[in-house]
N, C-alpha and C. Protein backbone atom coordinates (compact mmCIF):
# COMPACT_ATOMS: atom_id res chain seq x y z
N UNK A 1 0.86 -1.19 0.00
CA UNK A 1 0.00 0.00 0.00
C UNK A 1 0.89 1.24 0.00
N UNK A 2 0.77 2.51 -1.02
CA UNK A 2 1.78 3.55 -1.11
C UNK A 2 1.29 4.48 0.45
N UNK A 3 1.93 4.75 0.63
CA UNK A 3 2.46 5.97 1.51
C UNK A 3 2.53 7.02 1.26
N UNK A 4 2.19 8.20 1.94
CA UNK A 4 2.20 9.77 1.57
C UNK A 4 2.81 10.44 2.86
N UNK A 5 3.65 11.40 2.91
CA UNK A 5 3.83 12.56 3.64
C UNK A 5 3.47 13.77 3.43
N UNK A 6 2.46 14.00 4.02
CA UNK A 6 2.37 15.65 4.08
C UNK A 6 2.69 16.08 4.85
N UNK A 7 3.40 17.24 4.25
CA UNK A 7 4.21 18.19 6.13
C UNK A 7 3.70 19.68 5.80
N UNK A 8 3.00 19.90 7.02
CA UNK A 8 2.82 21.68 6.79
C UNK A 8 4.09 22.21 7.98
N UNK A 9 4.01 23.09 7.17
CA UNK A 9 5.94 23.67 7.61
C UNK A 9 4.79 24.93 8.64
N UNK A 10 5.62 25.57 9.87
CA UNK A 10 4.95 26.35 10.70
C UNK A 10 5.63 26.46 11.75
N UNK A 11 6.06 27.12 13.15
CA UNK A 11 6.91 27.27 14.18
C UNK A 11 5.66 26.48 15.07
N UNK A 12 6.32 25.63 16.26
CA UNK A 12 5.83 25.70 17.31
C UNK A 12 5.54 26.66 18.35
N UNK A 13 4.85 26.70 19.26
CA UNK A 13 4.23 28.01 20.37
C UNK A 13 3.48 28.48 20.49
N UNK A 14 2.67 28.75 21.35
CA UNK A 14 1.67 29.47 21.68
C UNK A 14 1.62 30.78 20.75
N UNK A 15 2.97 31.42 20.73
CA UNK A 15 2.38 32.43 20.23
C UNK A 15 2.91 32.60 18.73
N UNK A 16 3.03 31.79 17.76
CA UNK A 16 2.70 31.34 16.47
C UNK A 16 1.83 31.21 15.86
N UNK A 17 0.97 30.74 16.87
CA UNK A 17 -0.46 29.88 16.76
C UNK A 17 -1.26 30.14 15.10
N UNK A 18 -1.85 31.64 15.26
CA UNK A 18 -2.60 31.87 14.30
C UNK A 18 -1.87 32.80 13.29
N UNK A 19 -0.44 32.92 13.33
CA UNK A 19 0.43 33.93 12.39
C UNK A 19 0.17 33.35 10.57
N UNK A 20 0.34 34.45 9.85
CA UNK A 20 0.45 33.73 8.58
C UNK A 20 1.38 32.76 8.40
N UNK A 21 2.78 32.46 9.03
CA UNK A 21 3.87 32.12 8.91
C UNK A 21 3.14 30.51 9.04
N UNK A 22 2.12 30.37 9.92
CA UNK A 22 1.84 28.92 10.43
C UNK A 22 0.69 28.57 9.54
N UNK A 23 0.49 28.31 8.45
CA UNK A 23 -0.76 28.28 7.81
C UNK A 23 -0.65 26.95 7.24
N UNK A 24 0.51 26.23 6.98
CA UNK A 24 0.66 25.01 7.01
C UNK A 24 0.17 24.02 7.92
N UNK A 25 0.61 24.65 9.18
CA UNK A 25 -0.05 23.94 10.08
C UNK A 25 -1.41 24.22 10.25
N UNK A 26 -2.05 25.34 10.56
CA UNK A 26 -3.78 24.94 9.98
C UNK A 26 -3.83 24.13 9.07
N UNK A 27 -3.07 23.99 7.88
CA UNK A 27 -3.81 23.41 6.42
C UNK A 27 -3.73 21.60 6.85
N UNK A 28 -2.70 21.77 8.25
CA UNK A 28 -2.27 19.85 8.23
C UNK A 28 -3.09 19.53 9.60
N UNK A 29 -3.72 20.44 10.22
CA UNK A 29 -4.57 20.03 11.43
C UNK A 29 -6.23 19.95 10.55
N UNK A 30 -6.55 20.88 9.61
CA UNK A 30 -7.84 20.58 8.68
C UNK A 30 -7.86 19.60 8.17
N UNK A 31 -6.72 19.12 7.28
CA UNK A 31 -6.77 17.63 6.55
C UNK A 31 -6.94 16.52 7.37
N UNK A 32 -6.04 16.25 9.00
CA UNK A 32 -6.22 15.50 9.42
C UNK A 32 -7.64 15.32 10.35
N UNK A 33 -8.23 16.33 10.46
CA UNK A 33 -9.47 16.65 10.99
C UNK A 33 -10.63 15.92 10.12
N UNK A 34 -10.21 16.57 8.62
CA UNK A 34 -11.28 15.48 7.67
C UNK A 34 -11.20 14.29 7.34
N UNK A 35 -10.10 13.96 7.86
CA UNK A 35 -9.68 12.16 7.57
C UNK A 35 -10.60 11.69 8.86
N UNK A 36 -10.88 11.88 10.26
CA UNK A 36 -10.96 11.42 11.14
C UNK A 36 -12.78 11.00 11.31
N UNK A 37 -13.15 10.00 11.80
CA UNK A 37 -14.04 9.12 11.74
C UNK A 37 -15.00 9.85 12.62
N UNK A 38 -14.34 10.14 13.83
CA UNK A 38 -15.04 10.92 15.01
C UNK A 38 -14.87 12.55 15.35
N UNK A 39 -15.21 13.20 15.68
CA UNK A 39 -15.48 14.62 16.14
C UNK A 39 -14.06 14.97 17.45
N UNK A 40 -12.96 14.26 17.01
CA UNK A 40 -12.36 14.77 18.21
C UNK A 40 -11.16 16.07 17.72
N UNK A 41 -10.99 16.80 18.39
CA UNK A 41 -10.22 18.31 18.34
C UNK A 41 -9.17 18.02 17.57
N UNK A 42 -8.18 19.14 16.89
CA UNK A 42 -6.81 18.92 16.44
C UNK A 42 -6.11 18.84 17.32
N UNK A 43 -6.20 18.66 18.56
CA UNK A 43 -5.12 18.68 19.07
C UNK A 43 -4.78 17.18 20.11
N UNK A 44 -5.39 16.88 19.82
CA UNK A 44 -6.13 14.91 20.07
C UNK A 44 -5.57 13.64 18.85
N UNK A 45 -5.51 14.70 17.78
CA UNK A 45 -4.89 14.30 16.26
C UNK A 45 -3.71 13.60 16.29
N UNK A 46 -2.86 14.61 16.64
CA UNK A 46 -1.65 14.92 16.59
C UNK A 46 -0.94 14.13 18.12
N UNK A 47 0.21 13.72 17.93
CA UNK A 47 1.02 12.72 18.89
C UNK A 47 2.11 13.45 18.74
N UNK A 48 2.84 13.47 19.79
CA UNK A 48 4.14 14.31 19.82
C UNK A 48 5.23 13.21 19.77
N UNK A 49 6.10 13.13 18.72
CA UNK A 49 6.91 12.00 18.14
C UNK A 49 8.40 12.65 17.61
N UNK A 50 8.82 12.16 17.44
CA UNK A 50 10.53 12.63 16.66
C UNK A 50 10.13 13.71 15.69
N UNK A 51 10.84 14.94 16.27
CA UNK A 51 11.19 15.64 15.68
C UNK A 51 9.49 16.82 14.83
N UNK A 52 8.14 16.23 15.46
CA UNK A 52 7.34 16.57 14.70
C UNK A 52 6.19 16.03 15.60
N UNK A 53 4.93 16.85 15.45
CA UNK A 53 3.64 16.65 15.76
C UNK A 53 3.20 15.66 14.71
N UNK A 54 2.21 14.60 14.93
CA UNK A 54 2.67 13.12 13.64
C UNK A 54 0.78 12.48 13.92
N UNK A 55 0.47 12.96 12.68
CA UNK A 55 -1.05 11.99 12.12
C UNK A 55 -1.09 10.96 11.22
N UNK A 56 -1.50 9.76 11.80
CA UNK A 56 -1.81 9.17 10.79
C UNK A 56 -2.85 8.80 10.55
N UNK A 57 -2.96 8.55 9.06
CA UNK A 57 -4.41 8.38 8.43
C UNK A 57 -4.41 7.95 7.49
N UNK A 58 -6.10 7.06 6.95
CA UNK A 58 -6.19 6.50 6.02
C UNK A 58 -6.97 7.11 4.54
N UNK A 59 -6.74 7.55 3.39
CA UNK A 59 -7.13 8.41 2.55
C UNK A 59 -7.43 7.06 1.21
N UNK A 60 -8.78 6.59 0.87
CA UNK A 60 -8.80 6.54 -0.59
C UNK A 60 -7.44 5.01 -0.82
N UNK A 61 -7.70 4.20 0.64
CA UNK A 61 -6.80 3.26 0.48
C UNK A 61 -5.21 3.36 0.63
N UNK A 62 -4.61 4.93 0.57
CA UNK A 62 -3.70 4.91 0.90
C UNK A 62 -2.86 5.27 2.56
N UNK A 63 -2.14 4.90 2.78
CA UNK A 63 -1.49 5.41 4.00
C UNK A 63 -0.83 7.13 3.84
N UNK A 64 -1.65 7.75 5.18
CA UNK A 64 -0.59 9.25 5.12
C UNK A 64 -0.55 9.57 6.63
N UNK A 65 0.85 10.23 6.41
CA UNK A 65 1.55 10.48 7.88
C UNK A 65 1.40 11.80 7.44
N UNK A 66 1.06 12.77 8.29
CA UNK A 66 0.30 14.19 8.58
C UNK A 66 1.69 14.64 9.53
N UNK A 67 2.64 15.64 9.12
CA UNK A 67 3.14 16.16 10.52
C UNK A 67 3.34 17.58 10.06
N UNK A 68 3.58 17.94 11.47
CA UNK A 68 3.71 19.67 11.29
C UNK A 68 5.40 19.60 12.37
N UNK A 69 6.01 19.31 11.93
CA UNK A 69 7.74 19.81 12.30
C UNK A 69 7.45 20.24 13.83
N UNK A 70 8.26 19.65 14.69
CA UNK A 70 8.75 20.40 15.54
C UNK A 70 10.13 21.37 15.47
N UNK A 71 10.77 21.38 14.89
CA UNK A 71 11.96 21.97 14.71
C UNK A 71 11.83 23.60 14.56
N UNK A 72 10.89 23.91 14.21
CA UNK A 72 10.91 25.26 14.12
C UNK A 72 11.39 25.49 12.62
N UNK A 73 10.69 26.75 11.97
CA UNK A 73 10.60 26.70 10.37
C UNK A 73 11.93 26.79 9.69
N UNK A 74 12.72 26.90 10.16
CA UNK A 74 14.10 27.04 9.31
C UNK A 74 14.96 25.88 9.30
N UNK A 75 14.61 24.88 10.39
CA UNK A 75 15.08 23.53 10.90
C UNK A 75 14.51 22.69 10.03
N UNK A 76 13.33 22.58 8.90
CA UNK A 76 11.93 22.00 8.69
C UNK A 76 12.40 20.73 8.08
N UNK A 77 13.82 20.71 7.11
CA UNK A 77 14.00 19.64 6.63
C UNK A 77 14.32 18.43 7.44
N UNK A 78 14.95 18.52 8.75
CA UNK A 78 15.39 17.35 9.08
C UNK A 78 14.31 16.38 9.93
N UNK A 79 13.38 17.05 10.07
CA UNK A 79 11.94 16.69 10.64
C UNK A 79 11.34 15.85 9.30
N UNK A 80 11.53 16.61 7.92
CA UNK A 80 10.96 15.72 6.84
C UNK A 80 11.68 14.50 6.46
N UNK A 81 13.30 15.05 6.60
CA UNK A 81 13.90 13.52 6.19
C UNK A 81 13.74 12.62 7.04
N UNK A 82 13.48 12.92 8.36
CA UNK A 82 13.73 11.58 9.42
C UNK A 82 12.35 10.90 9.40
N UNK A 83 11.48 11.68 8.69
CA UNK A 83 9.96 10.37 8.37
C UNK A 83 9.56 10.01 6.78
N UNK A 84 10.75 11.04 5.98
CA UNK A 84 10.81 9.97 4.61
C UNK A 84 11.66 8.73 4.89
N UNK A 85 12.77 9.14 5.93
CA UNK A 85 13.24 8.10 5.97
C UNK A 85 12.80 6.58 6.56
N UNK A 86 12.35 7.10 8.11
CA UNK A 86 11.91 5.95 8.89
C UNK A 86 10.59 5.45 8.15
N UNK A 87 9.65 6.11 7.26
CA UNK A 87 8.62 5.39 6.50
C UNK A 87 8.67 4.88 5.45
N UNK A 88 10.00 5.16 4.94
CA UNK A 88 10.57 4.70 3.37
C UNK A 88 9.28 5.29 2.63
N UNK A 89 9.03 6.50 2.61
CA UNK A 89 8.05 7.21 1.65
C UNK A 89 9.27 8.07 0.53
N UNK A 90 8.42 7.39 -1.03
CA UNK A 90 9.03 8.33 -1.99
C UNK A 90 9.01 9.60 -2.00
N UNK A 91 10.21 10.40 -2.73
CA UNK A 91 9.79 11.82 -2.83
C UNK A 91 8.67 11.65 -3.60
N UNK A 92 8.24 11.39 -4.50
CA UNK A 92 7.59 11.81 -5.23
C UNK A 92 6.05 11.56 -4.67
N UNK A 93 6.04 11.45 -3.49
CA UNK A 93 5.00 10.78 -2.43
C UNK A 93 4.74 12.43 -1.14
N UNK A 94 5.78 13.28 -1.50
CA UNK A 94 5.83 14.50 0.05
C UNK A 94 5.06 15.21 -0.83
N UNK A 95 3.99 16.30 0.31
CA UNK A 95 4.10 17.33 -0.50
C UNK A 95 3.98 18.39 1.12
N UNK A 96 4.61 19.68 0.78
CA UNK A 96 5.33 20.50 1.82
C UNK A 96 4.26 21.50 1.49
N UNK A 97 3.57 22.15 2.68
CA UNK A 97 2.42 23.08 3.01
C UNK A 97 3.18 24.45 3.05
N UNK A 98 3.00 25.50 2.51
CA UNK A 98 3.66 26.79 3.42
C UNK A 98 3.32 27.96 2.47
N UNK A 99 3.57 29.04 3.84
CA UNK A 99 3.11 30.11 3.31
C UNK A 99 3.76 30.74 2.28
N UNK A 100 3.46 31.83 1.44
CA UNK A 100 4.39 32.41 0.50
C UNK A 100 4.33 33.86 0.08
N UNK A 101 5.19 34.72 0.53
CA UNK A 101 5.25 35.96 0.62
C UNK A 101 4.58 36.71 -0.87
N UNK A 102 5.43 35.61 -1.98
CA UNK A 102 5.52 36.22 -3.56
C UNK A 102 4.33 36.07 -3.99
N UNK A 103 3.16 35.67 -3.41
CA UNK A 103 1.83 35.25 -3.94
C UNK A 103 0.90 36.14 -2.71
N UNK A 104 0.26 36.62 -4.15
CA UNK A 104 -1.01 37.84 -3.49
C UNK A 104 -1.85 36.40 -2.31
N UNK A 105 -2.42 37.33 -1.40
CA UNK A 105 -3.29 36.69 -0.34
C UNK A 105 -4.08 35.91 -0.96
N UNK A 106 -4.13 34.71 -0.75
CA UNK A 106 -5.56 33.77 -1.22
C UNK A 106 -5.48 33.17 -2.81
N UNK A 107 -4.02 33.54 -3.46
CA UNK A 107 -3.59 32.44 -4.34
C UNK A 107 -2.69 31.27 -3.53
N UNK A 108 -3.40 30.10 -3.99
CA UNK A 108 -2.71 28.50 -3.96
C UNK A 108 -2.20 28.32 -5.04
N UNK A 109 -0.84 28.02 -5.42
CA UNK A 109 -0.13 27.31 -6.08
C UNK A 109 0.31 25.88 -6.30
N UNK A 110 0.63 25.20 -6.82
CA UNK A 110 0.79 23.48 -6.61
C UNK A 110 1.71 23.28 -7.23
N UNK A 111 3.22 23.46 -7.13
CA UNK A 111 4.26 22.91 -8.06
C UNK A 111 4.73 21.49 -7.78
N UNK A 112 5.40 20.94 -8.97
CA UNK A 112 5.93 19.57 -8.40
C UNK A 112 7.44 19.59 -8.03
N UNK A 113 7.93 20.93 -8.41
CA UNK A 113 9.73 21.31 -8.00
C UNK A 113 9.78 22.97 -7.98
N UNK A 114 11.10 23.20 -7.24
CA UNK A 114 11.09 25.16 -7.71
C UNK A 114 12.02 25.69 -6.73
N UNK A 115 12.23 26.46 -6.35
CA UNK A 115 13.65 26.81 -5.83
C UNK A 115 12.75 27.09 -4.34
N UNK A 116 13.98 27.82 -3.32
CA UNK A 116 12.78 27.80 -2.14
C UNK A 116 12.09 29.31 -2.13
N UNK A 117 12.71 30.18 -2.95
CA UNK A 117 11.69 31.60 -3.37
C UNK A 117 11.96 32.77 -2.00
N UNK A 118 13.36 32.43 -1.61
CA UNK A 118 14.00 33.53 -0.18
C UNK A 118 13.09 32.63 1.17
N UNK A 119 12.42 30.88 1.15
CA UNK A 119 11.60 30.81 1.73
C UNK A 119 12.49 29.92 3.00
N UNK A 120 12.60 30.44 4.19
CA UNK A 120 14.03 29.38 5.08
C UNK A 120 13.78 28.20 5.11
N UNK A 121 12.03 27.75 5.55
CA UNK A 121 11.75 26.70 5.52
C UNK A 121 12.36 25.43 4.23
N UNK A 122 11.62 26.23 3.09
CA UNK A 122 12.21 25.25 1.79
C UNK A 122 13.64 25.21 1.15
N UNK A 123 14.14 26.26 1.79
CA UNK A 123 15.64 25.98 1.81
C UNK A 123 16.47 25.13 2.40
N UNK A 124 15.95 24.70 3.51
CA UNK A 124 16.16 23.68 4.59
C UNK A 124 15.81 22.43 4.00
N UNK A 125 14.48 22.55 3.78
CA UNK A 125 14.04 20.90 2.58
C UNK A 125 15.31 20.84 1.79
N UNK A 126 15.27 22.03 1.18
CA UNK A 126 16.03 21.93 -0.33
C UNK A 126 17.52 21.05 -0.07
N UNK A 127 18.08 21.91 0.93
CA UNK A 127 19.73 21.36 1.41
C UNK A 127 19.39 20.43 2.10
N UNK A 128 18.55 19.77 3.12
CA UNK A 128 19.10 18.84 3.83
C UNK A 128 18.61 17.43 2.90
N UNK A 129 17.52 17.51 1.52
CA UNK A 129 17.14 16.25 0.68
C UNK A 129 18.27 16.66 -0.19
N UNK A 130 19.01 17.77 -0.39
CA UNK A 130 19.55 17.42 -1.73
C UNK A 130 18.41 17.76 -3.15
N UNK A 131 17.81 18.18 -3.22
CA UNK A 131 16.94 18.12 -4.13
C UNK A 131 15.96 19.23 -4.79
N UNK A 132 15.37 20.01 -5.37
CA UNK A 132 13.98 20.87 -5.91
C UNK A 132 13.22 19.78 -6.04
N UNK A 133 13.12 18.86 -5.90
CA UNK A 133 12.00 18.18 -6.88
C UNK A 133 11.20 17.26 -5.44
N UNK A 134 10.22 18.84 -5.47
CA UNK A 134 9.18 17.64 -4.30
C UNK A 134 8.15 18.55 -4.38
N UNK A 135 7.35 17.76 -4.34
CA UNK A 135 5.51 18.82 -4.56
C UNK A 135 5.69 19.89 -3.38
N UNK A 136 5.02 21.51 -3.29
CA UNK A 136 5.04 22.06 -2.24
C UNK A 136 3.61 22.85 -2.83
N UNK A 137 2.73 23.02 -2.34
CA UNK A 137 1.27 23.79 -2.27
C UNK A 137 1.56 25.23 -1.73
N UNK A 138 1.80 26.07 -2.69
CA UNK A 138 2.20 27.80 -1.68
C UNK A 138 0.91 28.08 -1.36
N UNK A 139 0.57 28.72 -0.30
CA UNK A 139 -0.58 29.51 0.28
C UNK A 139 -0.16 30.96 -0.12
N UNK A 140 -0.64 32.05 -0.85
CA UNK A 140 -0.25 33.19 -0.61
C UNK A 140 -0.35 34.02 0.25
N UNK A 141 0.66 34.73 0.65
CA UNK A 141 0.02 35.36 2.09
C UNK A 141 0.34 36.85 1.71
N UNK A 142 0.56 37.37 0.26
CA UNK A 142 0.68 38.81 -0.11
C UNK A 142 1.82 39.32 0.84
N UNK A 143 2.24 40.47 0.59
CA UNK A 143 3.58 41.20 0.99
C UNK A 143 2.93 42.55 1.18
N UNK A 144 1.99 43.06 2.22
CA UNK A 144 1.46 44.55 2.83
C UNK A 144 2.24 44.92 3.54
N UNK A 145 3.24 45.43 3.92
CA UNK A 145 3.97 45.26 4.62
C UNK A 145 5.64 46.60 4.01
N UNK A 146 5.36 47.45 5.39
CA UNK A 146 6.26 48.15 4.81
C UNK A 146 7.94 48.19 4.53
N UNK A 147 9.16 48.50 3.91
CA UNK A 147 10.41 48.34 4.13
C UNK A 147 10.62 47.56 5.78
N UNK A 148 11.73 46.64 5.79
CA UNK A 148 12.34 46.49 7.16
C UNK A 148 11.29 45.70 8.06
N UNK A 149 9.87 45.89 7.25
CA UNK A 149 8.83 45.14 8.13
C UNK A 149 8.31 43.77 7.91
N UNK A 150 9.24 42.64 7.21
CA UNK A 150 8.69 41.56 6.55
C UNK A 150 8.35 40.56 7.44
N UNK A 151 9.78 40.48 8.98
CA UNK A 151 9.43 39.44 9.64
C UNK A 151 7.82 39.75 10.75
N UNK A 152 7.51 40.86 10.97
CA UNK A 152 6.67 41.34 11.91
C UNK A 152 5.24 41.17 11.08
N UNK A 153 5.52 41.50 9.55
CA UNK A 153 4.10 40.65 8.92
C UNK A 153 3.81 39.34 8.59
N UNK A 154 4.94 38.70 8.35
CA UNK A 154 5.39 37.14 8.52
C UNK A 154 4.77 36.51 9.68
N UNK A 155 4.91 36.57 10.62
CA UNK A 155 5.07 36.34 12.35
C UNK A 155 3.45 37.20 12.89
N UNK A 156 2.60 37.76 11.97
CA UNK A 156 1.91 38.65 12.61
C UNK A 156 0.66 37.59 12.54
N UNK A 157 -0.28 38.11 13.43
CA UNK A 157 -1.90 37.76 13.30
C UNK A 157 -2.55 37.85 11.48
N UNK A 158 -3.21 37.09 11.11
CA UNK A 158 -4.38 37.36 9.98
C UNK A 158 -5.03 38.59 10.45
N UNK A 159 -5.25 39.32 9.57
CA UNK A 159 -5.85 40.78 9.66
C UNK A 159 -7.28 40.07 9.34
N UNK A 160 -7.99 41.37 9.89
CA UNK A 160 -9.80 40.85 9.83
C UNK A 160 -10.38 40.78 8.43
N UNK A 161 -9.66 41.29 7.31
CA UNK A 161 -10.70 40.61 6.28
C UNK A 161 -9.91 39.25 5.59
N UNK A 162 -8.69 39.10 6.01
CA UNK A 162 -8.07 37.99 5.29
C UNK A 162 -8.96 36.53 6.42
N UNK A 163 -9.19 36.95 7.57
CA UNK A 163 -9.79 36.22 8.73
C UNK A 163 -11.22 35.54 7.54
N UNK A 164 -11.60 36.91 7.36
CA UNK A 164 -13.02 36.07 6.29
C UNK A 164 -13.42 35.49 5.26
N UNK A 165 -11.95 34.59 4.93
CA UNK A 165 -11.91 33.98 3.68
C UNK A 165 -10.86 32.58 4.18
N UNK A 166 -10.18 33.48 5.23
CA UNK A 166 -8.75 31.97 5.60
C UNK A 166 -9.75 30.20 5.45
N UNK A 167 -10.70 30.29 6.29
CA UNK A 167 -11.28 29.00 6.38
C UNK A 167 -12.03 28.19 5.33
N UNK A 168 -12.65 29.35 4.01
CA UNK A 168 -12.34 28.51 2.52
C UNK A 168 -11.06 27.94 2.00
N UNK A 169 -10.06 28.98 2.29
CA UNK A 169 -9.02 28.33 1.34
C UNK A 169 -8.08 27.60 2.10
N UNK A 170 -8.53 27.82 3.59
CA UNK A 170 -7.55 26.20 3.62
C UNK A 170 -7.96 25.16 3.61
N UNK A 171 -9.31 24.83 3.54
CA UNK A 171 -10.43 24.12 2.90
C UNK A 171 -10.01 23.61 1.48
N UNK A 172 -10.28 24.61 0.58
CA UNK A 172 -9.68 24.27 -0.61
C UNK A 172 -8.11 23.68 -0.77
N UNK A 173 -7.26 23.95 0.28
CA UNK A 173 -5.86 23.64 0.41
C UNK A 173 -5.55 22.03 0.66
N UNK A 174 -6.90 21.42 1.39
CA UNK A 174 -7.46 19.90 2.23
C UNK A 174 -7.70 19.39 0.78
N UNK A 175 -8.60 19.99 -0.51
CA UNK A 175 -8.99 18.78 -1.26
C UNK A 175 -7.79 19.33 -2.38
N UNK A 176 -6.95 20.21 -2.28
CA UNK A 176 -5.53 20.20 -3.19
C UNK A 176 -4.92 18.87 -2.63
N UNK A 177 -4.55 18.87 -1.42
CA UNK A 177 -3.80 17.61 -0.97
C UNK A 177 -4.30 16.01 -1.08
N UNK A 178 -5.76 16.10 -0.89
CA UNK A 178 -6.58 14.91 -1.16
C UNK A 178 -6.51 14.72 -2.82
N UNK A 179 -5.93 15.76 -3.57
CA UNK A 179 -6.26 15.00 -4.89
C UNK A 179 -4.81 14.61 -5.53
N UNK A 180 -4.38 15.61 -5.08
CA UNK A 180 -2.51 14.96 -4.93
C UNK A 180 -2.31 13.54 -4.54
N UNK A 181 -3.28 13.23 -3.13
CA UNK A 181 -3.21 12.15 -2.99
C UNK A 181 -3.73 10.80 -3.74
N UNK A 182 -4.75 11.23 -4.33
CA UNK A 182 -5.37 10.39 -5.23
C UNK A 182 -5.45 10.28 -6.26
N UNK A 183 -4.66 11.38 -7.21
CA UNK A 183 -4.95 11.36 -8.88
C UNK A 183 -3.45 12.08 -9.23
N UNK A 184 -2.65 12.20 -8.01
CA UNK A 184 -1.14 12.60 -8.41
C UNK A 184 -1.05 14.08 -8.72
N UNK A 185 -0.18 14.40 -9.05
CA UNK A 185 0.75 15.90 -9.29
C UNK A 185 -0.12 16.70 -10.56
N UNK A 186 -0.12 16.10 -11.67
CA UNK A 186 -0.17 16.63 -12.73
C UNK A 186 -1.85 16.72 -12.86
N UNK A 187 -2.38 15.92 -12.58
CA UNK A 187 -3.66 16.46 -12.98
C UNK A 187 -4.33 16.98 -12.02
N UNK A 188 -3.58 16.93 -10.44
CA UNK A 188 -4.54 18.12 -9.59
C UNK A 188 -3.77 19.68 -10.10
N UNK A 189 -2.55 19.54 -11.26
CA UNK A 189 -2.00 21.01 -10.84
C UNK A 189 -3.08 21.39 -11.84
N UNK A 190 -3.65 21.21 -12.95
CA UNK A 190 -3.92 21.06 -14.11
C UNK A 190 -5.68 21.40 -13.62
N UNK A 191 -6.21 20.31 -12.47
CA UNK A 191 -7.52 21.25 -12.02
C UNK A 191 -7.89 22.28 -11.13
N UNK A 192 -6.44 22.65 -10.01
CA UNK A 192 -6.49 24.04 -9.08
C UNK A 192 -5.59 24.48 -10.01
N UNK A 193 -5.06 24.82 -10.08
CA UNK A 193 -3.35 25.86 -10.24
C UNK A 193 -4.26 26.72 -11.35
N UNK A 194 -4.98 28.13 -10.93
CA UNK A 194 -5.97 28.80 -11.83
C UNK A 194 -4.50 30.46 -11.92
């Protein structure tokens, strides 16, 4: 039976919690929320395991391990290699959640490779696999934000009208990954990637 990793990239802490920076991790506590049989919380989901908060679940016959990194976002790769490794999941099996400065608010992207785009997290993938070539879903999180002020909008709260749309599109972000999971790379980029 194939195997999947999804990792939403995001800092641990309380006070991370709801920053744009962590939107991966919403997008990997929603998915594992809709996999689940019963009504119990995200935070019931999730098992605190090596290196990463760790779901597993069953999707459409296949196996997927759900984690959101403990390492903190610039650390993110060695959290991904140590459960491609210990699960013997293909690359061509990950796909990496995260936010993205270069994309207006409320565009999703779906590549299957790409550089990490100034992004620390996917730079960390990038060097510690050796590799570009692994699915990553950008969330856009737009660039409002004046000179000198990138990490403080990075790191900041959702502002109140981005608040009234976040819970469609990470919605829509749940059946990007569910179709990744089920019909592969190319023809979910081919039915979101607008």
């Amino acid at each position: 039976m194939s195997k999947f990793l999804i990792a939403g990239l995001g800092n641990i802490g309380e006070e991370y919690a709801f920053t744009r920076h962590n939107v991966g991790f919403l997008v990997a506590d929603a998915l594992a929320k809709s996999l689940q049989k019963d009504e119990s919380s995200a935070a019931k989901l999730f098992r605190n395991d090596r290196l990463a908060m760790v779901n597993e679940s069953k999707f459409k016959g296949k196996n997927l391990i759900i984690i959101k990194p403990t390492t903190y976002m610039n650390l993110s790769g060695k959290a991904l290699n140590y459960w491609l490794q210990t699960e013997k999941i293909p690359l061509e099996n990950l796909l990496v959640i995260t936010d993205d400065l270069a994309l207006p608010f409320g565009t999703l992207r779906l590549r299957k490779k790409g550089s990490d785009g100034g992004h620390n997290g996917l730079s960390d993938i990038i060097t510690t696999l050796g590799t570009v070539d692994y699915a990553r879903l950008r969330f856009g999180i737009g660039n409002e934000f004046s000179k000198g002020k990138q990490v403080d909008y990075v790191l900041g709260q959702w502002d109140e009208q981005e608040q009234k749309s976040l819970q469609e599109l990470i919605d829509k972000c749940v059946s990007i990954a569910k179709s990744f999971i089920s019909i592969g790379i190319e023809r979910t980029m081919t039915d979101f990637n607008n």
